[in-house]
Protein backbone atom coordinates (compact mmCIF):
# COMPACT_ATOMS: atom_id res chain seq x y z
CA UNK A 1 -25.10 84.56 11.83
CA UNK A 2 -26.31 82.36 14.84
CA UNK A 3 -27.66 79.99 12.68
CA UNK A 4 -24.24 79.52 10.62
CA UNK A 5 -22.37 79.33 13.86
CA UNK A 6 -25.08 76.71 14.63
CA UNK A 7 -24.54 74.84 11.81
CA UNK A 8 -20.96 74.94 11.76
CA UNK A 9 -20.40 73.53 14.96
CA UNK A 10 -23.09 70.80 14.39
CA UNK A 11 -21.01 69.60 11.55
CA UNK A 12 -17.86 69.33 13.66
CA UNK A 13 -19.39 67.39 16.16
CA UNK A 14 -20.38 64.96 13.40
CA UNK A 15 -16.82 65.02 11.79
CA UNK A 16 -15.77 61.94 14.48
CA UNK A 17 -19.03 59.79 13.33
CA UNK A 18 -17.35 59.99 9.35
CA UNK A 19 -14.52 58.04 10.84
CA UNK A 20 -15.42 54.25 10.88
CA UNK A 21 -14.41 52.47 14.42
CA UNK A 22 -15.81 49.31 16.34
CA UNK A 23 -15.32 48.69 19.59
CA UNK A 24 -13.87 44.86 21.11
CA UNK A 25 -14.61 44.95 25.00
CA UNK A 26 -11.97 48.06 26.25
CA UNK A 27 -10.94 48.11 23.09
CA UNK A 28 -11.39 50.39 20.65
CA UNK A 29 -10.21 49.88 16.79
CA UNK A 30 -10.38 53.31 14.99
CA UNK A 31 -10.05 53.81 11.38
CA UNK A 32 -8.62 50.89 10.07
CA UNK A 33 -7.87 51.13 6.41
CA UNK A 34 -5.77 50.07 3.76
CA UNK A 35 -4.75 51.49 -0.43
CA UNK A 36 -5.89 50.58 -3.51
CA UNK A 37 -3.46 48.63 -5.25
CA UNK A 38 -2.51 48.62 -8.77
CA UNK A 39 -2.96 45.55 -10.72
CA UNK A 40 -0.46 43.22 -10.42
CA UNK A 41 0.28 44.27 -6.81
CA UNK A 42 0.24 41.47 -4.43
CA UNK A 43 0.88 43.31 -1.33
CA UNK A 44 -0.72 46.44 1.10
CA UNK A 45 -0.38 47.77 4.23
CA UNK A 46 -3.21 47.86 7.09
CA UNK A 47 -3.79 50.94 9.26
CA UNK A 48 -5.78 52.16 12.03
CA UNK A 49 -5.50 53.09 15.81
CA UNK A 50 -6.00 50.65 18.75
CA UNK A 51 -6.77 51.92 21.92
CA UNK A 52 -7.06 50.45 25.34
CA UNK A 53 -9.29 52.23 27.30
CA UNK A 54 -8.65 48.84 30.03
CA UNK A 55 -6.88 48.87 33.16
CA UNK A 56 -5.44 45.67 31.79
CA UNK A 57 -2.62 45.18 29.12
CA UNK A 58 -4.39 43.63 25.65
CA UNK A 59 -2.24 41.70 22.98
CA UNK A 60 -2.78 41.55 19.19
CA UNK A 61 -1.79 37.80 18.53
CA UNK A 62 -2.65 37.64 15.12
CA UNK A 63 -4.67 38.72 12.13
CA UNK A 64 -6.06 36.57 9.47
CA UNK A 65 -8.41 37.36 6.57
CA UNK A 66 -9.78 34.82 3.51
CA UNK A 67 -8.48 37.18 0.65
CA UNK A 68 -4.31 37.88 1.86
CA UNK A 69 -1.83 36.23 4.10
CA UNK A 70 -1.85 39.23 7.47
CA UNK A 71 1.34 39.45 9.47
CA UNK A 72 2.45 42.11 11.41
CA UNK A 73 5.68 44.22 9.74
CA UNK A 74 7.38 46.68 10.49
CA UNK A 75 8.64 49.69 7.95
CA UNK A 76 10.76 51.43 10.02
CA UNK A 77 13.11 47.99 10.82
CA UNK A 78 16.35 47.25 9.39
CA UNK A 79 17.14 50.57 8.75
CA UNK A 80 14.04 51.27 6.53
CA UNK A 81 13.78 47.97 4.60
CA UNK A 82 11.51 46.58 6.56
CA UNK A 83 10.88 43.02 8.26
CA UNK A 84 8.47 40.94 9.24
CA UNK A 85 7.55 40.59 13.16
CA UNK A 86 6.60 37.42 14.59
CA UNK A 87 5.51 38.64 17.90
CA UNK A 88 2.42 39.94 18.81
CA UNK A 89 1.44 43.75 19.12
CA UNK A 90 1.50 44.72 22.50
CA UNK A 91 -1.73 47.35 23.44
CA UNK A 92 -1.19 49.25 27.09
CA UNK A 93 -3.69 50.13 29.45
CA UNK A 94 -5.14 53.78 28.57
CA UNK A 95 -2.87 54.51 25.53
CA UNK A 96 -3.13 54.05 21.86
CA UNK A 97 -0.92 51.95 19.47
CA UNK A 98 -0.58 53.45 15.95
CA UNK A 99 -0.15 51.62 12.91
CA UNK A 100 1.02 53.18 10.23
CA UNK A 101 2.62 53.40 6.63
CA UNK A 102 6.14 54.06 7.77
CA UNK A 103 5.76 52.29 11.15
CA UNK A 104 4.15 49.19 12.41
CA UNK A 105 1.59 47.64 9.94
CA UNK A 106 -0.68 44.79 9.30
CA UNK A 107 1.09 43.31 6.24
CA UNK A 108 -1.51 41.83 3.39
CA UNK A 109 0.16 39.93 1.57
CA UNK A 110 -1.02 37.67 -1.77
CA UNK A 111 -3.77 39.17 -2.85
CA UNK A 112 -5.21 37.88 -5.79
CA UNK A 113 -7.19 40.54 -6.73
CA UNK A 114 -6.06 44.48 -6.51
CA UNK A 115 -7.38 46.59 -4.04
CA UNK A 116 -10.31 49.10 -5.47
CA UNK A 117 -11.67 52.40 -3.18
CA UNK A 118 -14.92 51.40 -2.00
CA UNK A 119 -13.52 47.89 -1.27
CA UNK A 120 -13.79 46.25 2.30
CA UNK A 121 -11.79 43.43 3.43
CA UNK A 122 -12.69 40.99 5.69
CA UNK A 123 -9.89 40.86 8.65
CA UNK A 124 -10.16 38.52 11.95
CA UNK A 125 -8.01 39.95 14.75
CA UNK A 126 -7.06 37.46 17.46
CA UNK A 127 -6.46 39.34 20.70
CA UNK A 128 -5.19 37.80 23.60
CA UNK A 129 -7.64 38.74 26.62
CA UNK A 130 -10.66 38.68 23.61
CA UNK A 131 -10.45 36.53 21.61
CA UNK A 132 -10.68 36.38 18.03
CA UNK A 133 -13.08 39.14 16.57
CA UNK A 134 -14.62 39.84 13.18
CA UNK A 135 -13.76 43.42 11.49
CA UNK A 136 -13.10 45.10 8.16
CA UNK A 137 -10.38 46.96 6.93
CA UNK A 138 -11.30 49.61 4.34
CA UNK A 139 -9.92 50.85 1.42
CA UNK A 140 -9.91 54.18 0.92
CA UNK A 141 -7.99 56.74 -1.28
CA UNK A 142 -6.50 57.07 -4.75
């Protein structure tokens, strides 16, 4: 019984390491991920967490990726249409901002090829304190 209680616990503590995650200065980008697409789709949303571990505000400017056109949207806006924002993402010392599918969102847009699990997209985020930084948004699910 030890030993299952041993190896039980072991495997939660490696639960976090599953999640992907890279870290830009104070700031950490967790999980970001996107959908497959179905062919003929030409548009996805981007997820993950950001979190400012900083004493000092951060800014998401922009994102920008060789295979869509990234802008930052919003699902929730005009009463669950959606719109495009034009301003950046604002990221507050110590706290997280989410983005998610009925929420704030990296919008890629124009893709010329649909979206397969497995995939990884190149993404560029341009943060304001940072600079611009290299990452990957992955696809994951059905």
């Amino acid at each position: 019984m030890p030993r299952a209680l041993t190896l039980c616990l072991a495997l939660l503590g490696a639960a976090p390491a599953l999640a992907h995650e890279y870290l830009v200065g104070d700031l950490a980008i967790v999980h970001p991920h996107t959908r497959p697409t179905a062919p003929g789709t030409t548009v996805a949303g981007g997820f993950m967490e950001l979190f400012n571990a900083s004493d000092t505000p951060e800014r998401l400017l922009a994102a920008r990726s060789g295979v869509a056109d990234l802008s930052f949207f919003d699902a929730a806006a005009d009463g669950g249409a959606g719109a495009r924002r034009a301003s950046a993402i604002d990221l507050p010392p110590g706290r997280s901002v989410f983005l998610e599918p009925d929420s704030l969102q990296i919008r890629l847009a124009d893709l010329e090829e649909p979206l397969s699990s497995g995939d990884r997209v190149p993404v560029t985020q341009e943060l304001e304190q940072a600079g611009p930084e290299p990452g990957e948004v992955w696809v994951e699910g059905t």
